[in-house]
PDB file of N, CA and C in Angstrom:
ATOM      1  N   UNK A   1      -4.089   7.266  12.480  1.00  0.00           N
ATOM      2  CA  UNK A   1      -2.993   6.481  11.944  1.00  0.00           C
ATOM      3  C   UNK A   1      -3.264   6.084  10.495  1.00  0.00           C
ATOM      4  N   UNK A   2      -4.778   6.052  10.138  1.00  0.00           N
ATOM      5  CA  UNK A   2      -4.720   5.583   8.626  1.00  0.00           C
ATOM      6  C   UNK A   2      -4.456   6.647   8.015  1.00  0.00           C
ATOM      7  N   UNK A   3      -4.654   7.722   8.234  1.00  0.00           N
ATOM      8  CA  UNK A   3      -4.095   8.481   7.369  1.00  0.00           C
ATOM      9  C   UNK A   3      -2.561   8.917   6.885  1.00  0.00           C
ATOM     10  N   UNK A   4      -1.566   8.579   8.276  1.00  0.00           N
ATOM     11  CA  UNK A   4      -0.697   8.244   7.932  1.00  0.00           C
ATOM     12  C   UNK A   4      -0.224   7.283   7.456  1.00  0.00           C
ATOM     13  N   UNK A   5      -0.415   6.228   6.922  1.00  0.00           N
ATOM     14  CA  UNK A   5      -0.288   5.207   6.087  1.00  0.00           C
ATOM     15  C   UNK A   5      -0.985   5.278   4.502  1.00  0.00           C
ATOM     16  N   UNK A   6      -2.181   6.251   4.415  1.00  0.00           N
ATOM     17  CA  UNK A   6      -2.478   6.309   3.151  1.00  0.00           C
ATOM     18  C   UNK A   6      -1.207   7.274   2.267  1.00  0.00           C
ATOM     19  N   UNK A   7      -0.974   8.629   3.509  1.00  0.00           N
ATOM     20  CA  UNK A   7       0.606   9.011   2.985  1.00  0.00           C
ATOM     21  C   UNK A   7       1.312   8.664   2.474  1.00  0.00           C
ATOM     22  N   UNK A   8       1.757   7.583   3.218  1.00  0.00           N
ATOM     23  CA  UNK A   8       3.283   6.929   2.850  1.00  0.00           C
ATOM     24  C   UNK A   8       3.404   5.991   2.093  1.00  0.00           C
ATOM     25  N   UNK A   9       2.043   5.594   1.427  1.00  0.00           N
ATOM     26  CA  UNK A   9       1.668   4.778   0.544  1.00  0.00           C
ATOM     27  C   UNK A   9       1.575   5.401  -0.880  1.00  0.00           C
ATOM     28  N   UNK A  10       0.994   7.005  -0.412  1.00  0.00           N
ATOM     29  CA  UNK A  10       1.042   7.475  -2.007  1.00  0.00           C
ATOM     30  C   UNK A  10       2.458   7.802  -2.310  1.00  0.00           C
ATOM     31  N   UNK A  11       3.174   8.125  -1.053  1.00  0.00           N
ATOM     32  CA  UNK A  11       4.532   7.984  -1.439  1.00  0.00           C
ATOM     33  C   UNK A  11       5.542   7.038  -2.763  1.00  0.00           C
ATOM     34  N   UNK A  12       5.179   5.780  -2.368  1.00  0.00           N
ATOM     35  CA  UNK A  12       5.985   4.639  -3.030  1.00  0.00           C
ATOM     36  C   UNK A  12       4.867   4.442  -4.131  1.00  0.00           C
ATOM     37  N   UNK A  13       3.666   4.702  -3.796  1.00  0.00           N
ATOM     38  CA  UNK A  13       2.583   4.305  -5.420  1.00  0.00           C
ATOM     39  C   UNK A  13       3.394   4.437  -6.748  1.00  0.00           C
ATOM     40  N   UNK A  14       4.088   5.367  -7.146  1.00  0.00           N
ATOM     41  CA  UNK A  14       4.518   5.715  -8.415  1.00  0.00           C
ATOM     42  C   UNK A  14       5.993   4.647  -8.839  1.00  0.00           C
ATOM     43  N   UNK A  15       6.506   4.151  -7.453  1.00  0.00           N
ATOM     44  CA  UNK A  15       7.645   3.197  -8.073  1.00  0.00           C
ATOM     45  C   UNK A  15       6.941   1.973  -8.380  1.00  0.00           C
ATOM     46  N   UNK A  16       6.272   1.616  -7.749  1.00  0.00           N
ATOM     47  CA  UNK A  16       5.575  -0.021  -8.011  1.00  0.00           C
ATOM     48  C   UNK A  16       4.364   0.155  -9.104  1.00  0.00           C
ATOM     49  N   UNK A  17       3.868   1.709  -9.350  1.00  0.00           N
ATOM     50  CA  UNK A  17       3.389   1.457 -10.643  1.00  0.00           C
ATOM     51  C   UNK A  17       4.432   1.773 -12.041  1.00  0.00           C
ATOM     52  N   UNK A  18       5.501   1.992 -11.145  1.00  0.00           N
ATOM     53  CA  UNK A  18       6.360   2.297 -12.339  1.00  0.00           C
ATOM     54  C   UNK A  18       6.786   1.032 -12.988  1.00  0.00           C
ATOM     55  N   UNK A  19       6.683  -0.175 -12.354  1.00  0.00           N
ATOM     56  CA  UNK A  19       7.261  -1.388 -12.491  1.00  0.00           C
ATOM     57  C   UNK A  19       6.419  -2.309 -12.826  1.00  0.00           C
ATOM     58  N   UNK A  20       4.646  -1.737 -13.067  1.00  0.00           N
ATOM     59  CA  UNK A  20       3.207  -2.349 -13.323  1.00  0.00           C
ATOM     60  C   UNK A  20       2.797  -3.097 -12.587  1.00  0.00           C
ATOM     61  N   UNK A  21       3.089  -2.435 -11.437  1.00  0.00           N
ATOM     62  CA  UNK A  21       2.281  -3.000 -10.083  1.00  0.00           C
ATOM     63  C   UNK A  21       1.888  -1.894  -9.259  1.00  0.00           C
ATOM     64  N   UNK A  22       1.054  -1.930  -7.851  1.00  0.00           N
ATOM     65  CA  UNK A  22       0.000  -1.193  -7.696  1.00  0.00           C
ATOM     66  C   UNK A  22       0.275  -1.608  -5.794  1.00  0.00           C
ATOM     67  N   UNK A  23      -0.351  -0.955  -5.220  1.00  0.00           N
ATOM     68  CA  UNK A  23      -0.883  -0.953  -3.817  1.00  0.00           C
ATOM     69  C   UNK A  23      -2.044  -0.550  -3.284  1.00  0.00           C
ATOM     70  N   UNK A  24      -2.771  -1.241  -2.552  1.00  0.00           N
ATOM     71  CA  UNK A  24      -4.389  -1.098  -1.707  1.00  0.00           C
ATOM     72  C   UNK A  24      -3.986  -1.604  -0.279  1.00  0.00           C
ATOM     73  N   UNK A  25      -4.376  -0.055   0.108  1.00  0.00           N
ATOM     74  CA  UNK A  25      -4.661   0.060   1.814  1.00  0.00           C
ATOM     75  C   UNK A  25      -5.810  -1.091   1.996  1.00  0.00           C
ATOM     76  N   UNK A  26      -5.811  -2.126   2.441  1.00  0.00           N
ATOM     77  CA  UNK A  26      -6.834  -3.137   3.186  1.00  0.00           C
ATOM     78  C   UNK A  26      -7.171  -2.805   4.605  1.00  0.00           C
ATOM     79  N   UNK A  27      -6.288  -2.580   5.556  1.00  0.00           N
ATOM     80  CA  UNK A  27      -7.230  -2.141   7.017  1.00  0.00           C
ATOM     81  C   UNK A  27      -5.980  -1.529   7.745  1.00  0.00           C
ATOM     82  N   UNK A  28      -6.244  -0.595   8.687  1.00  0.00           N
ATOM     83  CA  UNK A  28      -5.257  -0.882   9.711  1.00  0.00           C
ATOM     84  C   UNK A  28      -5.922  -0.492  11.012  1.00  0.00           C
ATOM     85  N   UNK A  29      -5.406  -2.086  11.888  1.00  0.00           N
ATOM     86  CA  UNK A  29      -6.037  -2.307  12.860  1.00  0.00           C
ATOM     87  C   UNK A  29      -5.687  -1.948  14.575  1.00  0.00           C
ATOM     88  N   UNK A  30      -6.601  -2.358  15.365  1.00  0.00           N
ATOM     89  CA  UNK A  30      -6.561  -1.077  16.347  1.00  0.00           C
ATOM     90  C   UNK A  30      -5.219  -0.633  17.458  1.00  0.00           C
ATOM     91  N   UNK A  31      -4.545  -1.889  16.959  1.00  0.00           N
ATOM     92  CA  UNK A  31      -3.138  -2.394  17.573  1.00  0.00           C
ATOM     93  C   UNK A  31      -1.777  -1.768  16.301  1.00  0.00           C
ATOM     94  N   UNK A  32      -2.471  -0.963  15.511  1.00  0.00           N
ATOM     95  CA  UNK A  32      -0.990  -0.765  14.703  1.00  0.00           C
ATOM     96  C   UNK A  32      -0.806  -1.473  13.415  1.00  0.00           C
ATOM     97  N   UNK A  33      -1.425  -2.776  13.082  1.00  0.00           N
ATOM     98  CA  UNK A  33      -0.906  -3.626  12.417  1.00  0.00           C
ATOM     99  C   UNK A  33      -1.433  -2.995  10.848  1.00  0.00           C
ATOM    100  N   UNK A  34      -0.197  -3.196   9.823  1.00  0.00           N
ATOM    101  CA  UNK A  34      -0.853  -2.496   8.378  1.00  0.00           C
ATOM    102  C   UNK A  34      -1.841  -3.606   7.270  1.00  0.00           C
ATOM    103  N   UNK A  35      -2.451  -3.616   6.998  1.00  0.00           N
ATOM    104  CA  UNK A  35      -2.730  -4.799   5.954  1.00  0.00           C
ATOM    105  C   UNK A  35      -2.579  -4.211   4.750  1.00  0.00           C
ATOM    106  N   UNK A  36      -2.202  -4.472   3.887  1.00  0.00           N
ATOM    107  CA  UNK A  36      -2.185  -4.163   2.437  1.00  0.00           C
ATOM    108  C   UNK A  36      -2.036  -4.955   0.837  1.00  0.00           C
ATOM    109  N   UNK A  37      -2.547  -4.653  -0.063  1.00  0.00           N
ATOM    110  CA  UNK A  37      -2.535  -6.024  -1.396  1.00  0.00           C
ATOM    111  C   UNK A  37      -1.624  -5.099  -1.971  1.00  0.00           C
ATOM    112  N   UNK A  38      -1.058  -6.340  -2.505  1.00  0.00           N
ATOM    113  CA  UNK A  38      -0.194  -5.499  -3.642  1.00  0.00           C
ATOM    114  C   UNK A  38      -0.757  -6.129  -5.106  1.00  0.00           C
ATOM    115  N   UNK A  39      -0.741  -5.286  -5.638  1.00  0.00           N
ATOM    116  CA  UNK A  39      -1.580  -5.867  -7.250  1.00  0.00           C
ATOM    117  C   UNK A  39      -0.794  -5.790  -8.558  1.00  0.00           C
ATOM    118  N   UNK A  40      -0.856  -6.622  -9.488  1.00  0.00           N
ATOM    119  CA  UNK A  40      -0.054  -6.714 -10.791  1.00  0.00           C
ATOM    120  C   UNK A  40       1.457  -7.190 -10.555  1.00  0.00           C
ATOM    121  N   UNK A  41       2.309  -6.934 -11.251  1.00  0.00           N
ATOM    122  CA  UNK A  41       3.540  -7.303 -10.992  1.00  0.00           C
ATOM    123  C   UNK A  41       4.303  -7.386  -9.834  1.00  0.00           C
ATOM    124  N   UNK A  42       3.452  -6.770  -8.632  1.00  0.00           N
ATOM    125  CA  UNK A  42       4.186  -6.802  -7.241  1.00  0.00           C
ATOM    126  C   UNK A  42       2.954  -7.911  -6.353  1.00  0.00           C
ATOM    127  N   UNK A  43       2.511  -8.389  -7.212  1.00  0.00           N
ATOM    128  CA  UNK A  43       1.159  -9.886  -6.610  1.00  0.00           C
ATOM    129  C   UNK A  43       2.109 -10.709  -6.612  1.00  0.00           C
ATOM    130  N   UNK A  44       3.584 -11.230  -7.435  1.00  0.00           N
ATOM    131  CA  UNK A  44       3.469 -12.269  -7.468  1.00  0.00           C
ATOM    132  C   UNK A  44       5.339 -12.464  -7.177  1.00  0.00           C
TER     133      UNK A  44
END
């Protein structure tokens, strides 16, 4: 499953750095659940 989520993450990477913000895979845990940071202009 993480790998499907690192997918679909590089997916959208290029709009939220298009906008000077960023995304980091943090965990995903054994039940499904995604964790993720969002960094720079999509932090806040």
């Amino acid at each position: 499953m993480q790998e499907e989520v690192k997918t679909a993450l590089e997916k959208i990477r290029p709009y939220l750095q298009a906008d000077g913000g960023d995304v980091e895979l943090v965990r995903v845990t054994g039940d499904g659940q995604v964790q993720v940071r969002l960094k720079g202009a999509c932090g806040g």
